[in-house]
C-alpha atoms as a PDB file:
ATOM      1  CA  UNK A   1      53.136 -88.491 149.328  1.00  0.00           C
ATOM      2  CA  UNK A   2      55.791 -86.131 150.679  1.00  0.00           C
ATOM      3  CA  UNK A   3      56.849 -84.881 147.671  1.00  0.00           C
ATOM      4  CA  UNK A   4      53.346 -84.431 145.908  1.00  0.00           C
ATOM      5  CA  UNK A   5      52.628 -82.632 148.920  1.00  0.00           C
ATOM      6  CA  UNK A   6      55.569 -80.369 148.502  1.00  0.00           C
ATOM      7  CA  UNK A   7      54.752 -79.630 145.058  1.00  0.00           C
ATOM      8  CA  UNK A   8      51.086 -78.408 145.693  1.00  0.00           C
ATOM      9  CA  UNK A   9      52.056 -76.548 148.717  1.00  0.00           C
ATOM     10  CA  UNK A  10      55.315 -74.928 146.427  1.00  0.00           C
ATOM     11  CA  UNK A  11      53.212 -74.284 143.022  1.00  0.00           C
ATOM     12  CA  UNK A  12      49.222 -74.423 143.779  1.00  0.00           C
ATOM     13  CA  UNK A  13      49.064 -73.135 147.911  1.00  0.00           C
ATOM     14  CA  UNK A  14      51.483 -71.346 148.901  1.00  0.00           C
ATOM     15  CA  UNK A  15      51.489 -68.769 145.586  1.00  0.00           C
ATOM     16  CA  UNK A  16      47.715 -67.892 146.736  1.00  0.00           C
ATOM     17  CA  UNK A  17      47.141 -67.475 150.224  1.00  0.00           C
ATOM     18  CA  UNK A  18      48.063 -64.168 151.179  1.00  0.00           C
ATOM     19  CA  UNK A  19      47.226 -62.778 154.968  1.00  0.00           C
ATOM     20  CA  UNK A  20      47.178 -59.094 155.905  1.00  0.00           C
ATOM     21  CA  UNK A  21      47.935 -58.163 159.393  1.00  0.00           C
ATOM     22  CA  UNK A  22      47.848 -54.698 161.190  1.00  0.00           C
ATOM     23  CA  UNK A  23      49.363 -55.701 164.943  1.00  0.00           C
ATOM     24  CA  UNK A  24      52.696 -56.813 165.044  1.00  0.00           C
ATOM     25  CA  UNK A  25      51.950 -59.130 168.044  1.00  0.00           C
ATOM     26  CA  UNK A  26      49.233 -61.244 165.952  1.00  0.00           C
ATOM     27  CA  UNK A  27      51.361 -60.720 162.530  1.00  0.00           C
ATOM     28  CA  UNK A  28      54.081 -62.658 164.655  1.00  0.00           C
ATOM     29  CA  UNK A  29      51.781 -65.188 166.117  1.00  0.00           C
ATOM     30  CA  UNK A  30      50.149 -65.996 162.665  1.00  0.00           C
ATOM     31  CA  UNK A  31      54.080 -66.836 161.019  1.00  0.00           C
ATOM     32  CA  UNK A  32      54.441 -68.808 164.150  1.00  0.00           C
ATOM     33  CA  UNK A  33      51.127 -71.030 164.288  1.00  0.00           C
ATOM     34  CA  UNK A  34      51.539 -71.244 160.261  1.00  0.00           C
ATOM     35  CA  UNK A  35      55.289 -72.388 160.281  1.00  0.00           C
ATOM     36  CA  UNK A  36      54.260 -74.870 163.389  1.00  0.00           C
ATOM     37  CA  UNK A  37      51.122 -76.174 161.199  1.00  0.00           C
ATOM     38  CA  UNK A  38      53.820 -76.863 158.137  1.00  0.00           C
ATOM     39  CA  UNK A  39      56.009 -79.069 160.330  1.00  0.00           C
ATOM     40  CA  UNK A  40      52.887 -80.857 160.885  1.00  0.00           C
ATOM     41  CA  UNK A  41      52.345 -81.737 157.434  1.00  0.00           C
ATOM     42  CA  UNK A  42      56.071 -82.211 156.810  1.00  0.00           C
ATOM     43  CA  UNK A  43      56.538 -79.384 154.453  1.00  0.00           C
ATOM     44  CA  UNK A  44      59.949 -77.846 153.603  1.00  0.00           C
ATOM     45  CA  UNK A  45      60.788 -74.773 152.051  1.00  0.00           C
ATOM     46  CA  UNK A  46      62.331 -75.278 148.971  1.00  0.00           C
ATOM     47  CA  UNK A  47      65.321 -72.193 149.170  1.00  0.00           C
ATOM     48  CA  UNK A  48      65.511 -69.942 152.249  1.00  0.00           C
ATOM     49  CA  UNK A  49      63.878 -66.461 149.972  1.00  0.00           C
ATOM     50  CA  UNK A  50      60.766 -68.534 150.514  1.00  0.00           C
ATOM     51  CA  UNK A  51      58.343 -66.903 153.102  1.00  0.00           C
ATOM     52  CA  UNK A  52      54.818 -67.068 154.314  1.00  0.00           C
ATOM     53  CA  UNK A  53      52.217 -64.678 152.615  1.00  0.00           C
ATOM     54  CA  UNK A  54      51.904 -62.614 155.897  1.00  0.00           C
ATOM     55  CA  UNK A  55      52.416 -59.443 155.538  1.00  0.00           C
ATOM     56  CA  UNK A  56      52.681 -56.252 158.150  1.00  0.00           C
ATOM     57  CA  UNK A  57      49.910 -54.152 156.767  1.00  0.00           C
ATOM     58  CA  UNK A  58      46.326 -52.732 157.231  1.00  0.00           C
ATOM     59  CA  UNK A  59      44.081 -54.389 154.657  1.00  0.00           C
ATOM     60  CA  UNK A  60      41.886 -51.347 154.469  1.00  0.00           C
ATOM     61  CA  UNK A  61      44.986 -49.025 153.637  1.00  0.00           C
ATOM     62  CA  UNK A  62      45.277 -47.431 150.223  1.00  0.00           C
ATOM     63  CA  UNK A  63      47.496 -48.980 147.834  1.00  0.00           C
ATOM     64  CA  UNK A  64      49.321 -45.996 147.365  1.00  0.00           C
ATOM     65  CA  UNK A  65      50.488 -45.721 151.021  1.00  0.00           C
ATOM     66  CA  UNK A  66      54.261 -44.903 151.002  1.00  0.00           C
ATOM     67  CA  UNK A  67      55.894 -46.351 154.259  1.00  0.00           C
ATOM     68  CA  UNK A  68      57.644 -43.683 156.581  1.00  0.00           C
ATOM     69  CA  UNK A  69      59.914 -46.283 158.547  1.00  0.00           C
ATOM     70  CA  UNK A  70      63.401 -46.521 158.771  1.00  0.00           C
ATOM     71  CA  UNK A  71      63.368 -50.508 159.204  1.00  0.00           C
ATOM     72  CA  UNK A  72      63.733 -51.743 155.822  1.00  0.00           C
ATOM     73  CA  UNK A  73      62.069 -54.936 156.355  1.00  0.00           C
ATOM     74  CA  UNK A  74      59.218 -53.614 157.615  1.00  0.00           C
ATOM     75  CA  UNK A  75      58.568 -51.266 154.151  1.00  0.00           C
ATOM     76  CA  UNK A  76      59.539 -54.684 151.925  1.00  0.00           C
ATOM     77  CA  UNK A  77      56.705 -55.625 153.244  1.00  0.00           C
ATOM     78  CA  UNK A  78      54.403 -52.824 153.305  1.00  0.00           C
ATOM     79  CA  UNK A  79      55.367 -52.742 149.453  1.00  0.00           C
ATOM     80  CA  UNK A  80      54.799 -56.221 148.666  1.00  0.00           C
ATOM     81  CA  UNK A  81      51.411 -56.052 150.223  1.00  0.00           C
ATOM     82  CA  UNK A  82      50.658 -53.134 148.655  1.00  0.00           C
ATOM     83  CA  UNK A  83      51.533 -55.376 145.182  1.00  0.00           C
ATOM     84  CA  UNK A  84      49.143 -58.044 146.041  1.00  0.00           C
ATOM     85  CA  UNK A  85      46.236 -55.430 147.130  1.00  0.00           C
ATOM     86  CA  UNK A  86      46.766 -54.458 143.366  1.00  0.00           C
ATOM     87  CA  UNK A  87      47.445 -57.038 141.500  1.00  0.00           C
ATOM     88  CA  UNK A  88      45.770 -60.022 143.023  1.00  0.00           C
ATOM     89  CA  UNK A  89      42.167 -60.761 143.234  1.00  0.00           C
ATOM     90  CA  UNK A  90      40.992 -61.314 147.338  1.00  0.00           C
ATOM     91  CA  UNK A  91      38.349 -63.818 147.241  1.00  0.00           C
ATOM     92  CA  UNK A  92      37.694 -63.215 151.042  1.00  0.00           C
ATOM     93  CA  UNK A  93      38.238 -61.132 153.673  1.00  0.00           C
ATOM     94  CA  UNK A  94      37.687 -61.968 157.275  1.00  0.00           C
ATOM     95  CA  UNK A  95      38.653 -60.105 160.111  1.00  0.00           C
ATOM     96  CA  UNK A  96      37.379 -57.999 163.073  1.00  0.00           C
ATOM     97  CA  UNK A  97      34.994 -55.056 162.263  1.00  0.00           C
ATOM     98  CA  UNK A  98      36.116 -51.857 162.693  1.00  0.00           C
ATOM     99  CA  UNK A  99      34.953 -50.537 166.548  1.00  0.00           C
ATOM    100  CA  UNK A 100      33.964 -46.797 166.989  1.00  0.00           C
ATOM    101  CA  UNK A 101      31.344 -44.982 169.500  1.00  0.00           C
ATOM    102  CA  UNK A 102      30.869 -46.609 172.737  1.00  0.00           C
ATOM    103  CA  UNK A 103      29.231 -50.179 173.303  1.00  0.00           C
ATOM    104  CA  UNK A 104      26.419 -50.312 176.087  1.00  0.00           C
END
């Protein structure tokens, strides 16, 4: 089953599941619980260009948003989340609601 498994994950999984993240701290837990959650299943990257579809970037941001940073990793990804935000369809969003005023 190994390699059926690798074949969905590689052509039917991987190719839509995209995550958007704004903190850096949960951004960098997500790539580690996913990556741990992979081994479980015995999956392998096929080439080492392959990544996770986590990306460094507020969900809610405009698509237009032109990074400012001068870590080029960082605005890769900012631009290839912008990409999906236009070109893919998001069948869900789930996340924390936006806080503002004070709580009693």
């Amino acid at each position: 089953m190994k390699g059926v498994w690798n074949d969905y994950v590689d052509k039917h999984l991987l190719p839509r599941i995209h995550g958007f993240e704004v903190l850096m701290a949960s951004y960098a837990m997500a790539h580690l619980k996913l990556n741990m959650i992979h081994k479980e299943t015995v999956y392998q990257f096929n080439n080492p260009e392959q990544r996770l579809g986590v990306y460094l970037t507020n969900s809610l941001e405009d698509i237009n948003f032109q990074p400012k940073f001068n870590i080029g990793w960082i605005n890769r990804k900012l631009e290839k989340a912008n990409e999906i935000k236009k070109n893919m369809p998001l069948m869900v969003v789930i996340g924390n609601p936006p806080y503002s005023g004070k709580f009693k």
